[in-house]
N, C-alpha and C. Protein backbone atom coordinates (compact mmCIF):
# COMPACT_ATOMS: atom_id res chain seq x y z
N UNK A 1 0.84 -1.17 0.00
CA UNK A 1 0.00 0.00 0.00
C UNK A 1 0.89 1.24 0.00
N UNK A 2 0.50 2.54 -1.20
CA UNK A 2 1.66 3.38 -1.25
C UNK A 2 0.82 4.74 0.33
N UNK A 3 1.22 5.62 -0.04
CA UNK A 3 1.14 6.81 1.27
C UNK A 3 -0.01 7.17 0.63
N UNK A 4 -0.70 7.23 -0.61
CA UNK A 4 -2.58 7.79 -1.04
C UNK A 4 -3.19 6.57 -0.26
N UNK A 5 -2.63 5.92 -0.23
CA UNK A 5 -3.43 4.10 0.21
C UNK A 5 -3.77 4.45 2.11
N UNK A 6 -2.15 4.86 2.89
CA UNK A 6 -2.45 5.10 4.21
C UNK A 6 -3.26 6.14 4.49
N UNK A 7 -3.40 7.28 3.37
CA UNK A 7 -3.33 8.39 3.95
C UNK A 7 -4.98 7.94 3.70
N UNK A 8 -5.79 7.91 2.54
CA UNK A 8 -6.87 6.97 2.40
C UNK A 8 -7.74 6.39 3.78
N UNK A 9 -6.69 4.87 4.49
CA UNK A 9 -7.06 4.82 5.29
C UNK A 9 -7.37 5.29 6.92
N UNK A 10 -5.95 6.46 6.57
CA UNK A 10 -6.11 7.17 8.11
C UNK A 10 -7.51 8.16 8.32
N UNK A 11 -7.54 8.69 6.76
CA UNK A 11 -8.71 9.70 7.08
C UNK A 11 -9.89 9.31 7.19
N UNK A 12 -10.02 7.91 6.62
CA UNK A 12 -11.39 7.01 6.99
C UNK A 12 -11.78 6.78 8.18
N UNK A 13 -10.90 6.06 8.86
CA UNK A 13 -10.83 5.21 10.00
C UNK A 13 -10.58 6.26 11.09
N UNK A 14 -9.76 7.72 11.06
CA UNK A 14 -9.97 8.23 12.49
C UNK A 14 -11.00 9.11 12.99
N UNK A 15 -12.23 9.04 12.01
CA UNK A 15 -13.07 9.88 12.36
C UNK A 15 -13.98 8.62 12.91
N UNK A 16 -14.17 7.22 12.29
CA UNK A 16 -14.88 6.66 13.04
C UNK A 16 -14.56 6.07 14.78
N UNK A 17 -12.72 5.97 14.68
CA UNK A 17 -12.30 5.60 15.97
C UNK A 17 -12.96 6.40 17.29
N UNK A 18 -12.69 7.92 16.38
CA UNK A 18 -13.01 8.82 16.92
C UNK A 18 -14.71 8.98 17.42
N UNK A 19 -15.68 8.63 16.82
CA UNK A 19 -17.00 8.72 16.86
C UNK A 19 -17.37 7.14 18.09
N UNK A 20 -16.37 6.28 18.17
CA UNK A 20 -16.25 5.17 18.73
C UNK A 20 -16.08 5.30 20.30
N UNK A 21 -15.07 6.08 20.70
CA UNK A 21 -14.32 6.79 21.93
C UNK A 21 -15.41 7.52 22.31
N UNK A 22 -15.92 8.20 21.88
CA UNK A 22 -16.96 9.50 22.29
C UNK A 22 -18.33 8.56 22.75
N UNK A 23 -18.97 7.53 21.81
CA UNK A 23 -19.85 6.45 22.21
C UNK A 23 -19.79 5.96 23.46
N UNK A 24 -18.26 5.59 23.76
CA UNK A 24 -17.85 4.74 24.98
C UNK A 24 -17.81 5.04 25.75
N UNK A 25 -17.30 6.46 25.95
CA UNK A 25 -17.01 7.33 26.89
C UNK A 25 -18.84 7.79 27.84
N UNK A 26 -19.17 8.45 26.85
CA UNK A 26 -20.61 8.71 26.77
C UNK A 26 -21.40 7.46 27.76
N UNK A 27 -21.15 6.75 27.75
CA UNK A 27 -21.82 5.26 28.44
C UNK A 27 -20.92 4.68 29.46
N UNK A 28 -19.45 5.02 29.63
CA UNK A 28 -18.89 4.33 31.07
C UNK A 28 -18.84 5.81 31.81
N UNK A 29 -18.66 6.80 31.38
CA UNK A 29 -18.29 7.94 32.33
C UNK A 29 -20.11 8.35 32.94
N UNK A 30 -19.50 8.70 34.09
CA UNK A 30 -20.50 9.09 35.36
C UNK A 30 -21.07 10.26 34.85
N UNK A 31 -22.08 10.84 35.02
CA UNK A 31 -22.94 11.44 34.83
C UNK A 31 -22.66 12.97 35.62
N UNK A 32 -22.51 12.31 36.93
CA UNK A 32 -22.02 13.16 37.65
C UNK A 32 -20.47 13.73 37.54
N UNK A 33 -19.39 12.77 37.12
CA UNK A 33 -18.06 13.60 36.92
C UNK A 33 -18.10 14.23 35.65
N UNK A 34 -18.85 14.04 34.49
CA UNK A 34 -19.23 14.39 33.52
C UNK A 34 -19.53 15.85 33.54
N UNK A 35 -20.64 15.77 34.61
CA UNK A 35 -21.24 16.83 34.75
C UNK A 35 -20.48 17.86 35.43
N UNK A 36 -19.57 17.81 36.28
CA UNK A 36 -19.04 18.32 37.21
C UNK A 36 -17.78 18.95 36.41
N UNK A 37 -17.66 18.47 35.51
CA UNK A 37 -16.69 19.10 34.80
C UNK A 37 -17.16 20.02 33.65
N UNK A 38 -18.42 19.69 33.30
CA UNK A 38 -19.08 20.68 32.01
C UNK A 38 -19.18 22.09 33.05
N UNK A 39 -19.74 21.86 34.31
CA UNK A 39 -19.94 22.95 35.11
C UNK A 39 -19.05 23.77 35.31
N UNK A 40 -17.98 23.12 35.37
CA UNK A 40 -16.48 23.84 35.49
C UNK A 40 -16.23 24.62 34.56
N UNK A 41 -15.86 24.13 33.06
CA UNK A 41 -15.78 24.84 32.23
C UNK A 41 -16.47 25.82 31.87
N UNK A 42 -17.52 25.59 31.78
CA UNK A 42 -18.58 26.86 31.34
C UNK A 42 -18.72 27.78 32.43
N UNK A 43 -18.53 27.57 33.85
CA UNK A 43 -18.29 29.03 34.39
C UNK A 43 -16.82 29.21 33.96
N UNK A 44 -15.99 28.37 34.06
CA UNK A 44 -14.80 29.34 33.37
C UNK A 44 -14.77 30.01 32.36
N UNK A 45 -15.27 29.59 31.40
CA UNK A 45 -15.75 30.46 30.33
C UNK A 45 -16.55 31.84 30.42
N UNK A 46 -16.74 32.02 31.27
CA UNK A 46 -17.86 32.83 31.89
C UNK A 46 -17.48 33.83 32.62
N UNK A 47 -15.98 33.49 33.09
CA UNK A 47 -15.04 34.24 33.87
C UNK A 47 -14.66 33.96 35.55
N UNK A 48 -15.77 32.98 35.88
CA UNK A 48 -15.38 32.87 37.25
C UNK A 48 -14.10 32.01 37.97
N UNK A 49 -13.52 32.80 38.56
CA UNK A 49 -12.75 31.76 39.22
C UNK A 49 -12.87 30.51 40.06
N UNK A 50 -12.96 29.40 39.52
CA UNK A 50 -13.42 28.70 39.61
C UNK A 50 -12.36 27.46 41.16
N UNK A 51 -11.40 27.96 41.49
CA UNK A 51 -10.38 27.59 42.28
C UNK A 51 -11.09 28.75 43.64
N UNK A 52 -11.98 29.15 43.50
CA UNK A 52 -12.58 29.81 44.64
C UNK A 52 -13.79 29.39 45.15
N UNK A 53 -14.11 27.98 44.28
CA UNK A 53 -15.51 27.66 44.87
C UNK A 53 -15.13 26.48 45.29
N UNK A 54 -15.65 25.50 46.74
CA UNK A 54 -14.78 24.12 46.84
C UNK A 54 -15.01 23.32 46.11
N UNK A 55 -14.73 21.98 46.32
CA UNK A 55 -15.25 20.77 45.18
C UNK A 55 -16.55 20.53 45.52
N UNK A 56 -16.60 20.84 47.18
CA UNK A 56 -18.20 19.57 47.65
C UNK A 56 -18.81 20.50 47.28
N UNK A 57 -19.13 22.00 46.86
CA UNK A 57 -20.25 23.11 46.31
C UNK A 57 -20.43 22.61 45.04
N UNK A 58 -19.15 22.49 44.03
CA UNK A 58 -19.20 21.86 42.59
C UNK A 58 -20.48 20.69 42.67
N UNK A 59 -19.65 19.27 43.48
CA UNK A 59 -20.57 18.51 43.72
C UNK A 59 -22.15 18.77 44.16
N UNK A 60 -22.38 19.19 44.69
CA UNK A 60 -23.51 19.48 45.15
C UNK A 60 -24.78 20.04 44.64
N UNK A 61 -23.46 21.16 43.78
CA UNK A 61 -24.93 21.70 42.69
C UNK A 61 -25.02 20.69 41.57
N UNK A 62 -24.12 19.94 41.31
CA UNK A 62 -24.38 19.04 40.28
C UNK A 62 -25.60 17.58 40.24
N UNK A 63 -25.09 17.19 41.50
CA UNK A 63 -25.84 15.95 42.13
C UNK A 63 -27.19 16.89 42.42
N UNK A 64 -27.76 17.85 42.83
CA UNK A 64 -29.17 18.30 42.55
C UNK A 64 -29.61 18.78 41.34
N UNK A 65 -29.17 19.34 40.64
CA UNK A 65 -29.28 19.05 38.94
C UNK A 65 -29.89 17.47 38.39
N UNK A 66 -28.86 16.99 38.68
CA UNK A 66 -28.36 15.42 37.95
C UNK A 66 -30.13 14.57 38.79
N UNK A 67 -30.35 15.09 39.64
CA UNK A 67 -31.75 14.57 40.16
C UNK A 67 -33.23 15.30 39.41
N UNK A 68 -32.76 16.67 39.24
CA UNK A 68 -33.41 17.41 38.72
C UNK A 68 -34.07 16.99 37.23
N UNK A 69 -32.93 16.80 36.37
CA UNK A 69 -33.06 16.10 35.13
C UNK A 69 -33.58 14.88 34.95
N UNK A 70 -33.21 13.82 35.94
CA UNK A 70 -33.85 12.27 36.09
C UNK A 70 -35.69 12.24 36.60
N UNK A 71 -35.50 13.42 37.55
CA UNK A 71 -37.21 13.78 37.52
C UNK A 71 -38.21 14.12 36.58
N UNK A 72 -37.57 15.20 35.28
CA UNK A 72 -37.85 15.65 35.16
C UNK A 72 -38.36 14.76 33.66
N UNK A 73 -37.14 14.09 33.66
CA UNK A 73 -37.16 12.58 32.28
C UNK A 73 -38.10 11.56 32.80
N UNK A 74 -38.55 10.98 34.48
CA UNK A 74 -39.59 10.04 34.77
C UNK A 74 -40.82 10.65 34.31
N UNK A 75 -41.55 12.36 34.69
CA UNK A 75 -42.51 12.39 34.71
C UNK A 75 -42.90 13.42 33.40
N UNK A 76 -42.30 13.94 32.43
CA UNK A 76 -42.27 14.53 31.65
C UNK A 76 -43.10 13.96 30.60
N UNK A 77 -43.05 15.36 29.74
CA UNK A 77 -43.64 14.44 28.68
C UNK A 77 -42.65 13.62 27.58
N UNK A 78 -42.60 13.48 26.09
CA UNK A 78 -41.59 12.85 25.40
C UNK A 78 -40.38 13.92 25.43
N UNK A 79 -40.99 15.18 25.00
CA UNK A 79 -39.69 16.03 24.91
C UNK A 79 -38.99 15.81 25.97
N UNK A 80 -39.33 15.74 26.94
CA UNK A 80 -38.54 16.27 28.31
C UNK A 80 -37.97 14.48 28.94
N UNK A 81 -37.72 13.20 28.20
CA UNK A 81 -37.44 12.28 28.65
C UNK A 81 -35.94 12.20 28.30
N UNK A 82 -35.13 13.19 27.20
CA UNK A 82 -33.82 12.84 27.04
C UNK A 82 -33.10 13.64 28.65
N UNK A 83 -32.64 13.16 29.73
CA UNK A 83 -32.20 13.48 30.77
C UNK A 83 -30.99 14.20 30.45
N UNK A 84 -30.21 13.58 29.83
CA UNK A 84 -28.65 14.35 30.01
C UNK A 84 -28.93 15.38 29.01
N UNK A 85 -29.91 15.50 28.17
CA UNK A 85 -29.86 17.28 27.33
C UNK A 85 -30.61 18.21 28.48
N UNK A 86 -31.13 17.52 29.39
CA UNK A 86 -31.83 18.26 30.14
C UNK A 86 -31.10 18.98 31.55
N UNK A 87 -29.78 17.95 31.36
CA UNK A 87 -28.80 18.29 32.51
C UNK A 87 -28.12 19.11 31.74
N UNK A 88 -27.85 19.26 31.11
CA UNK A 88 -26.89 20.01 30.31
C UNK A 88 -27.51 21.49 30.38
N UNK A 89 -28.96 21.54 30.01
CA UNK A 89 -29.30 23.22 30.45
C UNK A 89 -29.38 23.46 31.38
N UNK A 90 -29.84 22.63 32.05
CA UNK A 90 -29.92 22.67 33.59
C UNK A 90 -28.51 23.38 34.31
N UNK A 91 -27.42 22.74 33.91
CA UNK A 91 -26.10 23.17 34.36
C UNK A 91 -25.74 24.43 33.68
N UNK A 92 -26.14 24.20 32.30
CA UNK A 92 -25.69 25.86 31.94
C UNK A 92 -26.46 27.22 32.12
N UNK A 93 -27.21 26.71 32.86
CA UNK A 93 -28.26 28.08 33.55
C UNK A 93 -27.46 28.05 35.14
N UNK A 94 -26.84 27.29 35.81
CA UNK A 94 -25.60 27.05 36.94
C UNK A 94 -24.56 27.71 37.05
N UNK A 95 -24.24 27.62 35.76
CA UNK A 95 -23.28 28.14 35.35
C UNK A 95 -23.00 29.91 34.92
N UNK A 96 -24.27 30.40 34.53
CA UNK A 96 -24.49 31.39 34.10
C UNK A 96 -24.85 32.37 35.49
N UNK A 97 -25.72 31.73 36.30
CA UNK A 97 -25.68 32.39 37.77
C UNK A 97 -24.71 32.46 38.42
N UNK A 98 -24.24 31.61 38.42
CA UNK A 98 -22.31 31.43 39.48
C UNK A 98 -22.05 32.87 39.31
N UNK A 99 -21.80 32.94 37.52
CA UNK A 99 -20.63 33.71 37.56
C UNK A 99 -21.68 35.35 37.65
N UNK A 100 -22.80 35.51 37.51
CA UNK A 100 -23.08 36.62 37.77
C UNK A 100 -23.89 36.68 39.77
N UNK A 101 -23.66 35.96 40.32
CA UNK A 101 -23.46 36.21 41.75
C UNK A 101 -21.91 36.42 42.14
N UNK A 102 -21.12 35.71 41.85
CA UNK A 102 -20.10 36.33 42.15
C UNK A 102 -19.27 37.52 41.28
N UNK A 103 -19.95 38.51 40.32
CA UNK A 103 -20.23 39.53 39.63
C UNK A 103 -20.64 40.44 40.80
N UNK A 104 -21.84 40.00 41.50
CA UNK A 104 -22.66 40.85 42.34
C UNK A 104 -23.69 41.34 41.57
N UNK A 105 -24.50 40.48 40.54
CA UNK A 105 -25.44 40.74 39.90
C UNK A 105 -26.70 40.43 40.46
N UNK A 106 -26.64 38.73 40.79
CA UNK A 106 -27.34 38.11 41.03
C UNK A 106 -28.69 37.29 40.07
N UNK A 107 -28.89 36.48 39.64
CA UNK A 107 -30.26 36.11 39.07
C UNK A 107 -31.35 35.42 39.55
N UNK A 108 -32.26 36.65 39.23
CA UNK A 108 -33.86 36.51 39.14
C UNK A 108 -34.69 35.50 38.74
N UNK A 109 -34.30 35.36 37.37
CA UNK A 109 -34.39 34.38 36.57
C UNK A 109 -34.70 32.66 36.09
N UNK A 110 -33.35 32.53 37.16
CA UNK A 110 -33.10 31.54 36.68
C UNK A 110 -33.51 30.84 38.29
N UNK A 111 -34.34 29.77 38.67
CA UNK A 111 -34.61 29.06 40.12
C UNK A 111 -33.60 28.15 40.40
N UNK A 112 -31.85 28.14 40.10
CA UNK A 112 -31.38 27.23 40.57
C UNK A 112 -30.56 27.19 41.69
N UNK A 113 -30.30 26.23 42.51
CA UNK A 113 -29.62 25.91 43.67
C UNK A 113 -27.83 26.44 44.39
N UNK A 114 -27.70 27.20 43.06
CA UNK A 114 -26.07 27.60 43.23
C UNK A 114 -26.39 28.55 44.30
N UNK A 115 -27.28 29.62 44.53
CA UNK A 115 -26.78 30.75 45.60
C UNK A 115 -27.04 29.96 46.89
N UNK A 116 -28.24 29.06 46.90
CA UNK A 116 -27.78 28.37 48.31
C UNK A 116 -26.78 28.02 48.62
N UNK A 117 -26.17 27.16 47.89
CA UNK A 117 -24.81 25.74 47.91
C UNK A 117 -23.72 26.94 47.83
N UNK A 118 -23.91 27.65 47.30
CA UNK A 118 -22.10 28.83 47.49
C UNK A 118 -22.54 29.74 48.91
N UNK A 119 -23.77 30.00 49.60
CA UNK A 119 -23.70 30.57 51.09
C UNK A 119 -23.29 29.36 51.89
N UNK A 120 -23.76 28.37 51.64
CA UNK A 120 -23.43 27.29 52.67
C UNK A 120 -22.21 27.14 52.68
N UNK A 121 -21.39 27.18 51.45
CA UNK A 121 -20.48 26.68 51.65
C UNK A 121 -19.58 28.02 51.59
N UNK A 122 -19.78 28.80 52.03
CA UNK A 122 -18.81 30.63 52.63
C UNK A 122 -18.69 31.05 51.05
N UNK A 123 -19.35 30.85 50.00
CA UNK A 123 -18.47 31.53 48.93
C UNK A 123 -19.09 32.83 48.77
N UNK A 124 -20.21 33.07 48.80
CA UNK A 124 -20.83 34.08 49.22
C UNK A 124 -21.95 34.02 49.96
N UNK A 125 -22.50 35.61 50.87
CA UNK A 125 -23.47 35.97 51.67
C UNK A 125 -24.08 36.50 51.10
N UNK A 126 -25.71 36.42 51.35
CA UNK A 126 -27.08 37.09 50.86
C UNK A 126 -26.79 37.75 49.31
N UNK A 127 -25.99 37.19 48.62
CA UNK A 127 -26.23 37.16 47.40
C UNK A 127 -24.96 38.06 46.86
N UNK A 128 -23.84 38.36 48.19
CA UNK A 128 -22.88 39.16 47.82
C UNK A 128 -21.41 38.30 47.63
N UNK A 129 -20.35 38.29 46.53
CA UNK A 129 -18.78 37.45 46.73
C UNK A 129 -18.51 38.15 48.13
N UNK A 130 -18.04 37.15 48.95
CA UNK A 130 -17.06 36.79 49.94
C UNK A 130 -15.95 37.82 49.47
N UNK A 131 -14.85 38.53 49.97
CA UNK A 131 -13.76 38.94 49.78
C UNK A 131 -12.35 37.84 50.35
């Protein structure tokens, strides 16, 4: 086989390896470390410092999400039975409050569990960043 022959088969074969890994992954990885890390990123993206909130707050808002979504997939209707697209907004509306409470904005908006879980856990008071 000359180098059109490999090159042939590399460009075939690593998009499906690739589509293979993502399948697998998708089905052994936890839901929750999954999640706990989408949360991460997207407030980093977002700007927050994210080495200022602990892990068990990370955890915490995630694992009530991650219940949130499984509820919401038992009693829903069809739309609302895919769970992990449902965690996924779920977290990125998490994500979007984080970083505007610790802004000092705060949201109205959005009913989720982060301003509790960051007072409990000292990151901020009555809706203000901690210094």
């Amino acid at each position: 086989m000359g180098a059109i022959g490999w090159s042939l088969l590399a460009a075939i074969s690593i998009p499906i390896l690739w589509l293979l890994i993502r399948l697998l992954l998708a089905y052994t990885v936890s839901p929750s470390y999954s999640g706990r890390a989408f949360l991460i990123q997207k407030a980093k993206r977002l700007g927050v410092n994210v080495t200022s909130i602990p892990d068990a707050a990370w955890n915490e808002i995630v694992a009530h999400n991650l219940r949130l979504a499984k509820a919401g997939a038992e009693r829903g209707d069809r739309r609302d039975r895919a769970w992990r697209s449902n965690l996924v907004i779920l977290l990125e509306g998490e994500a979007i409050e984080i970083a505007q409470l610790l802004r000092g904005e705060g949201n109205k908006h959005h009913p989720g569990c982060a301003p509790q879980v960051l007072a409990n856990h000292g990151v901020i008071r009555n809706g203000e960043e901690l210094a």
